[in-house]
Structures are given as structure tokens and as C-alpha cells.
PDB file of N, CA and C in Angstrom:
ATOM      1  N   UNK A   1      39.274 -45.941  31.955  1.00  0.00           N
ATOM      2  CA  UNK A   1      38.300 -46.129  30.904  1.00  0.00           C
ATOM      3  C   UNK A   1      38.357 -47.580  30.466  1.00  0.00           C
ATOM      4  N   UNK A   2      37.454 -48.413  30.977  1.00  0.00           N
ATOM      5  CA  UNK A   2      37.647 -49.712  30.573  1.00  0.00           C
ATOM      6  C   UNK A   2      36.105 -50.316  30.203  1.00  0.00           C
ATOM      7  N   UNK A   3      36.238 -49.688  29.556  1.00  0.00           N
ATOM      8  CA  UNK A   3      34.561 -49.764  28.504  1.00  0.00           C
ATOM      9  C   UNK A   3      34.902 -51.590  27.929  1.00  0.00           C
ATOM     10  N   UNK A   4      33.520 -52.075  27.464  1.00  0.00           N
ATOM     11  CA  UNK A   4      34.319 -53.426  26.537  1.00  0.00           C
ATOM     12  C   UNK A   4      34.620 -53.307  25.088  1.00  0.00           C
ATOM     13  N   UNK A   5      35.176 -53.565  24.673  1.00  0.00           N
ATOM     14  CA  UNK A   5      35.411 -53.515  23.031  1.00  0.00           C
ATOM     15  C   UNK A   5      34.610 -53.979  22.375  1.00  0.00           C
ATOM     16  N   UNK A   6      33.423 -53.296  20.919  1.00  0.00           N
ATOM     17  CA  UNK A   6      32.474 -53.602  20.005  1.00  0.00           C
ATOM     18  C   UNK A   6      33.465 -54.410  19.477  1.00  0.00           C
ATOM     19  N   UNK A   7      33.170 -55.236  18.743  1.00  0.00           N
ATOM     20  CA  UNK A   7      33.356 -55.991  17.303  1.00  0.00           C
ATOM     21  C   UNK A   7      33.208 -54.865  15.914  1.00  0.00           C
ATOM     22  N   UNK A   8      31.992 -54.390  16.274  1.00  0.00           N
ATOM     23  CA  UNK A   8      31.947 -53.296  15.238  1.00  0.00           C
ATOM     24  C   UNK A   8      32.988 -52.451  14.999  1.00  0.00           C
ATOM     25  N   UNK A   9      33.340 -52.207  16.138  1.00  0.00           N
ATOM     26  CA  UNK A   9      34.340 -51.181  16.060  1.00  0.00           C
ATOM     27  C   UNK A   9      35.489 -51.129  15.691  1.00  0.00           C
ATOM     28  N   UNK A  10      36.898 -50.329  15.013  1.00  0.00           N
ATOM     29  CA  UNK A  10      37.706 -50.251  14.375  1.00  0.00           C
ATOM     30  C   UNK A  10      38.567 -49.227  15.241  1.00  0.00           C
ATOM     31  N   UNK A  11      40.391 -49.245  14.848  1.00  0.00           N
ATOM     32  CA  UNK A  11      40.837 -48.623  15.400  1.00  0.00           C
ATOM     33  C   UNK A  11      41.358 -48.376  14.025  1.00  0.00           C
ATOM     34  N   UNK A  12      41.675 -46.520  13.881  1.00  0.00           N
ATOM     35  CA  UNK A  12      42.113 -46.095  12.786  1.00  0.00           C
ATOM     36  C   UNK A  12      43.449 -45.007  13.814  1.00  0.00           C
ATOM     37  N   UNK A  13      44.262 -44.797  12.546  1.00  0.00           N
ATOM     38  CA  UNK A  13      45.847 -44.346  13.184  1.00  0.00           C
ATOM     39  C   UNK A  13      45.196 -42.940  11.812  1.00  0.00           C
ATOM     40  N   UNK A  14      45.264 -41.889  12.213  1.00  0.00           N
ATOM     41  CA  UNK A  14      45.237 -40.150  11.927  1.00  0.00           C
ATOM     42  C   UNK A  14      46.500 -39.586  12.427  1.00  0.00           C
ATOM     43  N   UNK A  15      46.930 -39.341  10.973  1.00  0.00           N
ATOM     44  CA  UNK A  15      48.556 -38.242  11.103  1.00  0.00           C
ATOM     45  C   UNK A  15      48.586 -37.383  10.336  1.00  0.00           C
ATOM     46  N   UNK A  16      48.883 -36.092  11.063  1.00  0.00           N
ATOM     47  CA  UNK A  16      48.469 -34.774  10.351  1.00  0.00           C
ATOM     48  C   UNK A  16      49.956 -34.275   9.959  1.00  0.00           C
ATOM     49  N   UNK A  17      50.241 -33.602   9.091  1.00  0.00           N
ATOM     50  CA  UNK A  17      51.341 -32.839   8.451  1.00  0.00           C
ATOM     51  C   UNK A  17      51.985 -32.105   9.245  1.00  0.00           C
ATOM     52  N   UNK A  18      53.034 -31.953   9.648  1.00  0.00           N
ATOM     53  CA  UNK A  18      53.644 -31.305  10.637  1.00  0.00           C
ATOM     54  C   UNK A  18      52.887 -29.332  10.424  1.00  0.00           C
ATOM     55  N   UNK A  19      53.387 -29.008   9.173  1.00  0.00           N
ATOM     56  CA  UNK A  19      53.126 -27.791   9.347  1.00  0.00           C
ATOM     57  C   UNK A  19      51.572 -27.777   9.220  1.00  0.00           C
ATOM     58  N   UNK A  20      50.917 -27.962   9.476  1.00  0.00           N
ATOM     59  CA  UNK A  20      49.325 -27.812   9.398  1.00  0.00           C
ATOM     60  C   UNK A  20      49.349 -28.063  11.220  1.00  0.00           C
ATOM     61  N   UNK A  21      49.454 -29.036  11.379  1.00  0.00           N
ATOM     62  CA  UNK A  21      49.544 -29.402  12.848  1.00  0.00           C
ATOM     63  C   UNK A  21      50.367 -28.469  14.006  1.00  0.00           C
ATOM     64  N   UNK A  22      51.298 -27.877  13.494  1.00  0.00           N
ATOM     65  CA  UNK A  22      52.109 -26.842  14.486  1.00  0.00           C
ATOM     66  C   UNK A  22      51.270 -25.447  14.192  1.00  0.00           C
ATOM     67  N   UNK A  23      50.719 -25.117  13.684  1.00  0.00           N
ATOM     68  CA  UNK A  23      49.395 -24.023  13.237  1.00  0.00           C
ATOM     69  C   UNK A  23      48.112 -23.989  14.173  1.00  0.00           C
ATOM     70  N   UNK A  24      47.717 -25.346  14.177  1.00  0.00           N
ATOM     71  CA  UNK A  24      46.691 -25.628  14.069  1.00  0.00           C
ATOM     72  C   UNK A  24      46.105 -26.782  14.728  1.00  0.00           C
ATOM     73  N   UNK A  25      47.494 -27.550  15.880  1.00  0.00           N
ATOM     74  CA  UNK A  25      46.917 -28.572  16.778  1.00  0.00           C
ATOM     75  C   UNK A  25      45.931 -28.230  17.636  1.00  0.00           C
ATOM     76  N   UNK A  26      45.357 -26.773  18.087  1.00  0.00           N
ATOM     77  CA  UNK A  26      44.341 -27.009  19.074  1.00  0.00           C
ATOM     78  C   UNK A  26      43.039 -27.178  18.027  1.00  0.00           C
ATOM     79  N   UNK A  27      42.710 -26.653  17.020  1.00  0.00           N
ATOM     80  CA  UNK A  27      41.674 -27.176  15.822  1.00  0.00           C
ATOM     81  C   UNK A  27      41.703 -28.804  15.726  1.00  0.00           C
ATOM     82  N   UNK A  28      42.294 -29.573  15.777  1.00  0.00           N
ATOM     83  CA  UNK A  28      42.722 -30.653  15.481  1.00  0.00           C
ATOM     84  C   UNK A  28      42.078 -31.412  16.718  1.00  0.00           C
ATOM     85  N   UNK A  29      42.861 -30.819  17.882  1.00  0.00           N
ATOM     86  CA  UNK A  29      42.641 -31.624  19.286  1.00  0.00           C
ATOM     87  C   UNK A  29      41.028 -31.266  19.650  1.00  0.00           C
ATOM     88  N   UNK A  30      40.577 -30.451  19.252  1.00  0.00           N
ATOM     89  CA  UNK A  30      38.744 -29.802  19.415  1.00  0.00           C
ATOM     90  C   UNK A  30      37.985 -30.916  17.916  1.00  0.00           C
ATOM     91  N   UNK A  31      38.481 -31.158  16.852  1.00  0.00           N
ATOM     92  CA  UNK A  31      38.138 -31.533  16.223  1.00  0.00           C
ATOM     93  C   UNK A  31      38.077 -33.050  16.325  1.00  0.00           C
ATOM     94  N   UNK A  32      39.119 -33.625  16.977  1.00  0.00           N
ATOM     95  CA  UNK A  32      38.962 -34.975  17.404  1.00  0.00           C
ATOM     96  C   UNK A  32      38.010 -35.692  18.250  1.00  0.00           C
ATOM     97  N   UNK A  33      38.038 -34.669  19.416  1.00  0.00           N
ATOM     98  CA  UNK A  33      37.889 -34.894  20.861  1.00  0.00           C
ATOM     99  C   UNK A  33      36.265 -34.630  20.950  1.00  0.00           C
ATOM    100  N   UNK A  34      35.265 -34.054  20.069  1.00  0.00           N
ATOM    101  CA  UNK A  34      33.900 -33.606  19.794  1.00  0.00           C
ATOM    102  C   UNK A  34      33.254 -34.018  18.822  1.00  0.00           C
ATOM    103  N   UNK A  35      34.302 -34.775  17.597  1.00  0.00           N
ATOM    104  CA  UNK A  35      33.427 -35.874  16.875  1.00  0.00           C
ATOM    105  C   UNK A  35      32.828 -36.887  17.503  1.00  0.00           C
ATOM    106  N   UNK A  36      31.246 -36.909  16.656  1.00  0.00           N
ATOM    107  CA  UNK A  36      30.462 -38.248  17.074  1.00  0.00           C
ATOM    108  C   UNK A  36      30.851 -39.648  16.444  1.00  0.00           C
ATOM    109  N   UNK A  37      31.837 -39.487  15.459  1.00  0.00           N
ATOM    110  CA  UNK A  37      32.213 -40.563  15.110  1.00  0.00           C
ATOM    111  C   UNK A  37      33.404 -41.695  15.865  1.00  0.00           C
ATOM    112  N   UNK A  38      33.908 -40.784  17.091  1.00  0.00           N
ATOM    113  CA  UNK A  38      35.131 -41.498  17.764  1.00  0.00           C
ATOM    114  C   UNK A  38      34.585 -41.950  18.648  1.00  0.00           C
ATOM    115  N   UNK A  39      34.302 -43.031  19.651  1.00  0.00           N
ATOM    116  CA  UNK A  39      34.285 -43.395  20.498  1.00  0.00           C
ATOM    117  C   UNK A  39      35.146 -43.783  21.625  1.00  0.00           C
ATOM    118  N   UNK A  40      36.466 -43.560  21.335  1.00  0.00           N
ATOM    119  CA  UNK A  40      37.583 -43.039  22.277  1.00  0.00           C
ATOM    120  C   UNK A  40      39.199 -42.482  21.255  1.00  0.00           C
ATOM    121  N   UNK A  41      39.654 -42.196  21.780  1.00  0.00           N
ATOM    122  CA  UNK A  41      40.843 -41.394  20.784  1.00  0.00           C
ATOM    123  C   UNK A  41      42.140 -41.606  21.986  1.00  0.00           C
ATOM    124  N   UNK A  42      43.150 -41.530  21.103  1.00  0.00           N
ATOM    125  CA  UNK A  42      44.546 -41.693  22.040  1.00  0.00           C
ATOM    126  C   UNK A  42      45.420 -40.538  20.761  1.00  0.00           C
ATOM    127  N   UNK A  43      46.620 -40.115  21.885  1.00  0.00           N
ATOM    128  CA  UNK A  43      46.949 -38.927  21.155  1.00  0.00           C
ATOM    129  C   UNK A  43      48.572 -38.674  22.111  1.00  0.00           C
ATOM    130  N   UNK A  44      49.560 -39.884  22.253  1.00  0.00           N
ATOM    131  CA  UNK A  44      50.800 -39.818  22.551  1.00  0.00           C
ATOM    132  C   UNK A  44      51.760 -39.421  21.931  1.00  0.00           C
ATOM    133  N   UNK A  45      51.446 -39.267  20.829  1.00  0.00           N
ATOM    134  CA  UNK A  45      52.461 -38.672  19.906  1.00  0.00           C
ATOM    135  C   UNK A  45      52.424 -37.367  19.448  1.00  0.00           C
ATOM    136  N   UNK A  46      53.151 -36.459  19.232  1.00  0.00           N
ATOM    137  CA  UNK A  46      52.578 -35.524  18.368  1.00  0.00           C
ATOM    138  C   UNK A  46      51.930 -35.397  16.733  1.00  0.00           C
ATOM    139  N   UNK A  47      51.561 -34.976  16.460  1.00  0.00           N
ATOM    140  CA  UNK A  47      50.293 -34.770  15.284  1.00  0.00           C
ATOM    141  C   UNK A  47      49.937 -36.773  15.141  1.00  0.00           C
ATOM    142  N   UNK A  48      49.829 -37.239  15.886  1.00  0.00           N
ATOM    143  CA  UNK A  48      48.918 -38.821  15.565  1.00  0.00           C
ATOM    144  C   UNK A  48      48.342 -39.181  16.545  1.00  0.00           C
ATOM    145  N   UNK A  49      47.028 -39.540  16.047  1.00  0.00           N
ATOM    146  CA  UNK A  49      45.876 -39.913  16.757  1.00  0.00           C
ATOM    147  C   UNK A  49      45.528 -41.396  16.480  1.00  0.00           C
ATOM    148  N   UNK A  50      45.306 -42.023  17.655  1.00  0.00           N
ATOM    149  CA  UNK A  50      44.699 -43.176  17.025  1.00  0.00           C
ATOM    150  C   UNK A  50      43.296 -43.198  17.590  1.00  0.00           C
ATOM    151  N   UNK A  51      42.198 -43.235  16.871  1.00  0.00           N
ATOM    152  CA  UNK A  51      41.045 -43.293  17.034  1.00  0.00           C
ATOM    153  C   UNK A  51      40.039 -44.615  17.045  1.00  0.00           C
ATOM    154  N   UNK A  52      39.125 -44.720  17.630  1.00  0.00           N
ATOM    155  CA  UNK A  52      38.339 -45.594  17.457  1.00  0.00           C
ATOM    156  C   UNK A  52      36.708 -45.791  17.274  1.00  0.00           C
ATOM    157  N   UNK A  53      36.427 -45.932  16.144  1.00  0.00           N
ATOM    158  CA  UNK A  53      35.145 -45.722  15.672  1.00  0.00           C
ATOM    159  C   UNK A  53      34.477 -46.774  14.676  1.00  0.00           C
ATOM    160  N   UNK A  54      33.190 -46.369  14.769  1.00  0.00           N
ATOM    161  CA  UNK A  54      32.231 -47.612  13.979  1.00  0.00           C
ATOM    162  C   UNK A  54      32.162 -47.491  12.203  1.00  0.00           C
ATOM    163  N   UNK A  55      33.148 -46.021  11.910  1.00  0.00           N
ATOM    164  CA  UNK A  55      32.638 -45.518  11.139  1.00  0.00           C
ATOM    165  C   UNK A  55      33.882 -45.841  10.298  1.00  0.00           C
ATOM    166  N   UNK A  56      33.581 -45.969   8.969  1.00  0.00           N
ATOM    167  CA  UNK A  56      35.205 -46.360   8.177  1.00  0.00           C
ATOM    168  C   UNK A  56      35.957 -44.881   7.422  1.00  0.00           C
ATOM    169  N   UNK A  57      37.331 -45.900   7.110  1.00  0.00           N
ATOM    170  CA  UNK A  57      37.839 -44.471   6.912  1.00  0.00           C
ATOM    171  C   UNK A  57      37.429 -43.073   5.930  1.00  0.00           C
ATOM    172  N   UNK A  58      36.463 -43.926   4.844  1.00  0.00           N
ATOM    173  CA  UNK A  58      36.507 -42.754   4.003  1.00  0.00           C
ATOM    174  C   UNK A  58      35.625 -41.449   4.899  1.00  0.00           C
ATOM    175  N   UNK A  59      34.249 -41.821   6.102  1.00  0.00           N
ATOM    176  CA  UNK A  59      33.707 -41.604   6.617  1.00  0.00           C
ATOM    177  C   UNK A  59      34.504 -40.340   7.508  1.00  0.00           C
ATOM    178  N   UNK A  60      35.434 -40.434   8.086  1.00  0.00           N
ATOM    179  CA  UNK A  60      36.411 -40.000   8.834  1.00  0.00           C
ATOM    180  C   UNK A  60      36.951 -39.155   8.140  1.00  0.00           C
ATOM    181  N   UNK A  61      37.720 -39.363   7.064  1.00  0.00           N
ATOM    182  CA  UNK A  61      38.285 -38.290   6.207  1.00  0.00           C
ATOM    183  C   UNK A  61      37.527 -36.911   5.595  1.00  0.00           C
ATOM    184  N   UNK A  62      36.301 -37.385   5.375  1.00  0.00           N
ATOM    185  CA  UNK A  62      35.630 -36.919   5.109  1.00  0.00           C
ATOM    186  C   UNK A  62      35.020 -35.592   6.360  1.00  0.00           C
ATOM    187  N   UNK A  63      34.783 -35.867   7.754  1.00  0.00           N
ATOM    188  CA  UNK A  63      34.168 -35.340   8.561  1.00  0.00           C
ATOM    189  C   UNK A  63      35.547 -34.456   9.037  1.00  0.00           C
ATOM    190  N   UNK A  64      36.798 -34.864   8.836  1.00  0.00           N
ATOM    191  CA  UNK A  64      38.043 -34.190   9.328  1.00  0.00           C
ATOM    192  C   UNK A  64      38.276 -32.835   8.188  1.00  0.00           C
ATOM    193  N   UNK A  65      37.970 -33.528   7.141  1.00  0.00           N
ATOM    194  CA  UNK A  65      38.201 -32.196   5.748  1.00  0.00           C
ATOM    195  C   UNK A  65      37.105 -31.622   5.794  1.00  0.00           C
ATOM    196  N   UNK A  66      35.639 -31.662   6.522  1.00  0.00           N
ATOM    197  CA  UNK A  66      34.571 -30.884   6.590  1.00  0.00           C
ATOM    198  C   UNK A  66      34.708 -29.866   8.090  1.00  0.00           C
ATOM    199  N   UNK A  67      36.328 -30.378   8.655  1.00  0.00           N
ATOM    200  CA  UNK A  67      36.597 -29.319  10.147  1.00  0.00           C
ATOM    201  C   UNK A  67      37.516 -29.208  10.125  1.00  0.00           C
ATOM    202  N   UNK A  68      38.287 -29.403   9.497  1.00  0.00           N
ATOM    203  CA  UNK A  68      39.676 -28.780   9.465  1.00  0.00           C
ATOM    204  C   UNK A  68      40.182 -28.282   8.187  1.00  0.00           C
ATOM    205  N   UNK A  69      39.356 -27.459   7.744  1.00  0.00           N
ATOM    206  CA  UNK A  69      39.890 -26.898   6.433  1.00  0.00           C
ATOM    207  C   UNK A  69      41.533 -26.702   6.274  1.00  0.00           C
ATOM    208  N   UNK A  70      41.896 -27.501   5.044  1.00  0.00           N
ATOM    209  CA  UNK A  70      43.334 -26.808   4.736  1.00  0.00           C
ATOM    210  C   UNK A  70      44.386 -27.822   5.264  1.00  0.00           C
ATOM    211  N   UNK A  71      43.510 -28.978   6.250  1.00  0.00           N
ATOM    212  CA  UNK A  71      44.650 -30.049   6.778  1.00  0.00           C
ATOM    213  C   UNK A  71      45.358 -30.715   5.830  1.00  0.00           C
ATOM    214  N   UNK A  72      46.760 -31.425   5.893  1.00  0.00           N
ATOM    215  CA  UNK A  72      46.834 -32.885   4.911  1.00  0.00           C
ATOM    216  C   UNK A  72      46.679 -33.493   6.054  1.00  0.00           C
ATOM    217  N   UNK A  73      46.646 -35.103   5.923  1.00  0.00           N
ATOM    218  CA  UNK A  73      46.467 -35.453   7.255  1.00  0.00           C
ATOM    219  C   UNK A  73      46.106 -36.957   6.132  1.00  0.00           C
ATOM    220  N   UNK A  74      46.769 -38.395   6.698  1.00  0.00           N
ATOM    221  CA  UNK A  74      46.158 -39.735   6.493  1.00  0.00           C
ATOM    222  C   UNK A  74      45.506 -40.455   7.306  1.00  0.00           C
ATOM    223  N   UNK A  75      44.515 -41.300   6.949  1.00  0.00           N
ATOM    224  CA  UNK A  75      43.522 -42.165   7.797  1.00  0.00           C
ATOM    225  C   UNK A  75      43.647 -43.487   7.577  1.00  0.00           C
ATOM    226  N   UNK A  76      44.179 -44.016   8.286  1.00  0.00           N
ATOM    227  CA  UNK A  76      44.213 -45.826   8.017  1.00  0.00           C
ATOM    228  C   UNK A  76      43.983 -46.934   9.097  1.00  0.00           C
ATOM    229  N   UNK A  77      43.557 -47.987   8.707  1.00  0.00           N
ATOM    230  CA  UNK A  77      42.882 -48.781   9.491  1.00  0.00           C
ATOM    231  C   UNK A  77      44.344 -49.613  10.060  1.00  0.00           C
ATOM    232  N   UNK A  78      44.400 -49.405  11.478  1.00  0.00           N
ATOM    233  CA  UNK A  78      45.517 -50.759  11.723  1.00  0.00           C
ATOM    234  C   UNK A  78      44.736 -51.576  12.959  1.00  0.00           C
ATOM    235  N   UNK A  79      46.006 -52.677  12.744  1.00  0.00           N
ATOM    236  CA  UNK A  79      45.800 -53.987  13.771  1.00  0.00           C
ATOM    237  C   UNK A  79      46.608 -53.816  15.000  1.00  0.00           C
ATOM    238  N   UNK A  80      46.253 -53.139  16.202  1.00  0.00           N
ATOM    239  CA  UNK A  80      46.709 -52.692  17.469  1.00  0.00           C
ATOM    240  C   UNK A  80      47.071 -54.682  17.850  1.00  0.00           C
ATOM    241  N   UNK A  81      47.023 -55.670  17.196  1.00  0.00           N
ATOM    242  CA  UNK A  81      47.170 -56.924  17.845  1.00  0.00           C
ATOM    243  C   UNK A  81      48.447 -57.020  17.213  1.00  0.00           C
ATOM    244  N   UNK A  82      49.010 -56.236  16.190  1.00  0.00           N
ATOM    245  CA  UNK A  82      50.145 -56.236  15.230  1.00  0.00           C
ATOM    246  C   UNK A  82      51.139 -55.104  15.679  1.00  0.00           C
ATOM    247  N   UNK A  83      51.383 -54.512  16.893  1.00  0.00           N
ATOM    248  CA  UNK A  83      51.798 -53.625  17.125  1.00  0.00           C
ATOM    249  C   UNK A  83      52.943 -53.478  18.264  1.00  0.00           C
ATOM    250  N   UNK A  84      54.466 -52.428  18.166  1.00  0.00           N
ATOM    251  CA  UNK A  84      55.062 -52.778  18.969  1.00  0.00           C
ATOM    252  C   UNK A  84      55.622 -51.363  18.960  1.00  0.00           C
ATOM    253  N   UNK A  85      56.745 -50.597  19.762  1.00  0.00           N
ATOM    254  CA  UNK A  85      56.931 -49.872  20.004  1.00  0.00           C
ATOM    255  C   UNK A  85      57.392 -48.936  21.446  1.00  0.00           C
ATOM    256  N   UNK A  86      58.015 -47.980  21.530  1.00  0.00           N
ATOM    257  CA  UNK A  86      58.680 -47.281  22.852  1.00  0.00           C
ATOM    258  C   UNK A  86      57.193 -46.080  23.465  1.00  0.00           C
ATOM    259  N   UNK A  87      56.938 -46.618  24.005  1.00  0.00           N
ATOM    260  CA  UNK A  87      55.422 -45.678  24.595  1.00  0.00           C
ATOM    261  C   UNK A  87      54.984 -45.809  26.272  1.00  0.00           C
ATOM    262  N   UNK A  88      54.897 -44.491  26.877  1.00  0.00           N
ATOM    263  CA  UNK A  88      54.832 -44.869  28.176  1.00  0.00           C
ATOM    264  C   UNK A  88      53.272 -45.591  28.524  1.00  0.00           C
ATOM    265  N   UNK A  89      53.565 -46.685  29.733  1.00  0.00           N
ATOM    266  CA  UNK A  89      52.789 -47.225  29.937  1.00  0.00           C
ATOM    267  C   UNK A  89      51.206 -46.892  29.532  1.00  0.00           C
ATOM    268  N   UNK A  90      50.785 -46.079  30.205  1.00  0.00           N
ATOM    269  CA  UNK A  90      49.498 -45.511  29.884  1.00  0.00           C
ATOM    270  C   UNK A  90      49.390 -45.908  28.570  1.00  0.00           C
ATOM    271  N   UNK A  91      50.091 -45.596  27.505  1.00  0.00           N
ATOM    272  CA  UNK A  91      49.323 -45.597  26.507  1.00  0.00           C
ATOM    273  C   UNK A  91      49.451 -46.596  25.789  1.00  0.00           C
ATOM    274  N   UNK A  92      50.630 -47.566  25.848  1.00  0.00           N
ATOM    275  CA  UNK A  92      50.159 -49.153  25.930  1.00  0.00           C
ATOM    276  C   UNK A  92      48.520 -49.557  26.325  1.00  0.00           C
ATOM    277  N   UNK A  93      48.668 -48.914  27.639  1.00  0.00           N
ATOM    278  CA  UNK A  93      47.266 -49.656  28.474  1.00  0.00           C
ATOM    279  C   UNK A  93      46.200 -49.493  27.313  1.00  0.00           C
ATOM    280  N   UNK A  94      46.332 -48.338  26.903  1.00  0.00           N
ATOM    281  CA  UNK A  94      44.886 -48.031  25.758  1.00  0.00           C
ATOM    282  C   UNK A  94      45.259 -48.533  24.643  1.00  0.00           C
ATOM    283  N   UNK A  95      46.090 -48.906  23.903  1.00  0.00           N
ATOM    284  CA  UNK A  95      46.341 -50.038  23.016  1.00  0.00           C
ATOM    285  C   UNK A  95      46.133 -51.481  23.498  1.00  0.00           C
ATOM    286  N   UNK A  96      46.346 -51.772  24.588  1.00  0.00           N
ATOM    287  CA  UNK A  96      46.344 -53.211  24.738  1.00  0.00           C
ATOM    288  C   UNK A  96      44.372 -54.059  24.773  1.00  0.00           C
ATOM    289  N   UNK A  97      44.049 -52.524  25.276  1.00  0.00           N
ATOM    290  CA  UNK A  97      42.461 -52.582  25.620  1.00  0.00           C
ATOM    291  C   UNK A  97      41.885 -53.041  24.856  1.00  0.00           C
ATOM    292  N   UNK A  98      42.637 -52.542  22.936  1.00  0.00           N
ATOM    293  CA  UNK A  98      41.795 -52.819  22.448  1.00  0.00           C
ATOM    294  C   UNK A  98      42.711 -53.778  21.015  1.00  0.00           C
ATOM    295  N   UNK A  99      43.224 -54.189  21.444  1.00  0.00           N
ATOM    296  CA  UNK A  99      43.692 -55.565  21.190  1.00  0.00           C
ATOM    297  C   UNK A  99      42.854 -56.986  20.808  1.00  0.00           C
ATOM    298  N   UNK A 100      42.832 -56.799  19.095  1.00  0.00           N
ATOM    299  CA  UNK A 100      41.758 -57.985  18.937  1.00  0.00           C
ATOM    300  C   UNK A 100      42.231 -59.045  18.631  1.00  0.00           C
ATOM    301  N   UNK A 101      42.600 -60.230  19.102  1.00  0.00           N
ATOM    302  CA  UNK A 101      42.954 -61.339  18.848  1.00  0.00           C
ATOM    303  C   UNK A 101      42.198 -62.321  18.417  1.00  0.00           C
ATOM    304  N   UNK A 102      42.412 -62.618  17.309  1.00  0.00           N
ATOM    305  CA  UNK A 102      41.618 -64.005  17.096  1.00  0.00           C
ATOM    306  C   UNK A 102      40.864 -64.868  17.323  1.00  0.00           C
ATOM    307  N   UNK A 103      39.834 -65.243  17.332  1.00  0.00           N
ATOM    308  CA  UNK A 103      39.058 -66.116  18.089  1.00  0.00           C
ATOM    309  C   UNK A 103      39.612 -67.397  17.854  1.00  0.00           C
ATOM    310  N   UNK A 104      39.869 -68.440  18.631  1.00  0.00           N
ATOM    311  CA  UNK A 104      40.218 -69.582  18.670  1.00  0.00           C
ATOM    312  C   UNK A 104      39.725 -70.528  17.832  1.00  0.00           C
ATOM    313  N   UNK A 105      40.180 -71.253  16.450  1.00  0.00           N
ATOM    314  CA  UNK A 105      39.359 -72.186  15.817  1.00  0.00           C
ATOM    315  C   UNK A 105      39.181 -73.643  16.423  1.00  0.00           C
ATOM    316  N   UNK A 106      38.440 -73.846  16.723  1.00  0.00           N
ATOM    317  CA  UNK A 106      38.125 -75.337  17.324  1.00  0.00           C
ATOM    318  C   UNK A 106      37.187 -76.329  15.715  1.00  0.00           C
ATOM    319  N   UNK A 107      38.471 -77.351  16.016  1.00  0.00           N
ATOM    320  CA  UNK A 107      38.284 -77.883  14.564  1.00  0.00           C
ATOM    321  C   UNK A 107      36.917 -78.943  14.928  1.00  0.00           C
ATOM    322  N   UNK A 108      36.316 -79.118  13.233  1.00  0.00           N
ATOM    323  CA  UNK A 108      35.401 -80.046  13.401  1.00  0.00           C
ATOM    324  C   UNK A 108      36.115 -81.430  13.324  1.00  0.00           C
ATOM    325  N   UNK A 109      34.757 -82.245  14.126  1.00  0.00           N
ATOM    326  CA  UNK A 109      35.164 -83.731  13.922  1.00  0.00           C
ATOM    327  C   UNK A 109      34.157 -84.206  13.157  1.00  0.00           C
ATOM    328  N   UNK A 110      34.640 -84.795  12.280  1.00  0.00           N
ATOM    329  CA  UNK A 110      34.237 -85.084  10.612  1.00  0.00           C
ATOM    330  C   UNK A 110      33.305 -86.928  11.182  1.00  0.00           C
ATOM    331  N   UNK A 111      32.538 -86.958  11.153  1.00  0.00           N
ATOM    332  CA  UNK A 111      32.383 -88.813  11.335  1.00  0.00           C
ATOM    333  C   UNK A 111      31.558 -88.577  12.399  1.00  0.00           C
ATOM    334  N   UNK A 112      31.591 -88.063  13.799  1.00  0.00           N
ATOM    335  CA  UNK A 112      30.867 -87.668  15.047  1.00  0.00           C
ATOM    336  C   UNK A 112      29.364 -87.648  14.421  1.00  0.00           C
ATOM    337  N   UNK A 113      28.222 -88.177  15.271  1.00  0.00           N
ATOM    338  CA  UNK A 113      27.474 -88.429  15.558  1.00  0.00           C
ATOM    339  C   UNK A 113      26.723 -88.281  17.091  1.00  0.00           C
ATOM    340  N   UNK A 114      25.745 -86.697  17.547  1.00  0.00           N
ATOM    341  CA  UNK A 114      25.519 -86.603  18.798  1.00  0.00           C
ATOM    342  C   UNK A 114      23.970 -87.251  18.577  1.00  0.00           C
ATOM    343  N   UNK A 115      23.142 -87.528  17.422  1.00  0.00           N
ATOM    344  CA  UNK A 115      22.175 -88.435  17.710  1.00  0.00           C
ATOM    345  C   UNK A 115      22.305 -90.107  17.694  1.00  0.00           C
ATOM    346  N   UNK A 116      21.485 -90.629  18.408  1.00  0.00           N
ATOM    347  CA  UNK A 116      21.422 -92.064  18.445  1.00  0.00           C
ATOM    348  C   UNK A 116      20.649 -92.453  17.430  1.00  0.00           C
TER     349      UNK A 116
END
């Protein structure tokens, strides 16, 4: 899956409560995996998802407590360019994909003149 990365787009980290999640991970994994709001999802861990969508978090929380009645579960925005950790390859690969780094500042030159 090597789609290109929007600008628009956001990667949010979803972690569900253990006991809601040992109940209730296949609700969870149907509920992730069939929202129109994700545009790809990663799911190496147990009960945490990291998702990626155009849509912000309150947006998300909102569509998760309108399908998963009864979840706890947090939604937060992180920086996959800020990130480190023990994870088999694969799922590096889908973190690294979407890895936003900085755009390069190229300074002005103050005095320059391109007309004659």
C-alpha cells in the first residue's frame, strides 16, 4: 500500500480500554476497518489503532461512540516523525510512509534584486 501522503491528512493513535476491548475487539476491528473517515488504519498492538484521516479528532470520537456503544477508548493526534519504538518491520514500514518531515526553509536574501 503505497498510496502518497495528503497534507490534509492526519495520523491519530485510538486506544481502547482493555476490558471493553477483550469483549468487544471484533466490534472495534469492523468498526475501524468500514469507517469512511479512515483512509488507512494500522493495528500492531493490541486494543491501539493508529488511524489516518482528514477528519479531526473530535469528528472520530464522535463516529466511534455512535458504533461502539459502551467503549472508553482515547483519540489523539500524534507526530509519526516523533516516534520510536520495538515493532516488527511491517509496521514500521506503515509508520515510516507516513512520516511528515518538515519542509526545508530556504532563507531569504534581503538586498537581491532579479530586475534590472
Amino acid at each position: 500500500m503505497s498510496e502518497p501522503i495528503h497534507a490534509s491528512r492526519r495520523t491519530y493513535i485510538v486506544t481502547f480500554d482493555a476490558s471493553y476491548a477483550l469483549s468487544g475487539g471484533e466490534y472495534i476491528y469492523n468498526a475501524i476497518k468500514t469507517s469512511s473517515l479512515f483512509t488507512s488504519w494500522w493495528n500492531w498492538l493490541p486494543f491501539v489503532y493508529l488511524v489516518e484521516s482528514q477528519a479531526g479528532a473530535d469528528a472520530i470520537c464522535q463516529e466511534l461512540q455512535r458504533t461502539l456503544s459502551g467503549a472508553h477508548f482515547l483519540v489523539a493526534e500524534v507526530d509519526l516523525a516523533n516516534s520510536e519504538g520495538v515493532l516488527a518491520q511491517e509496521a514500521w514500514n506503515w509508520v515510516m510512509r507516513r512520516q511528515r518531515r518538515p519542509e526545508p526553509q530556504i532563507p531569504e536574501i534581503h538586498g537581491a534584486s532579479l530586475s534590472k
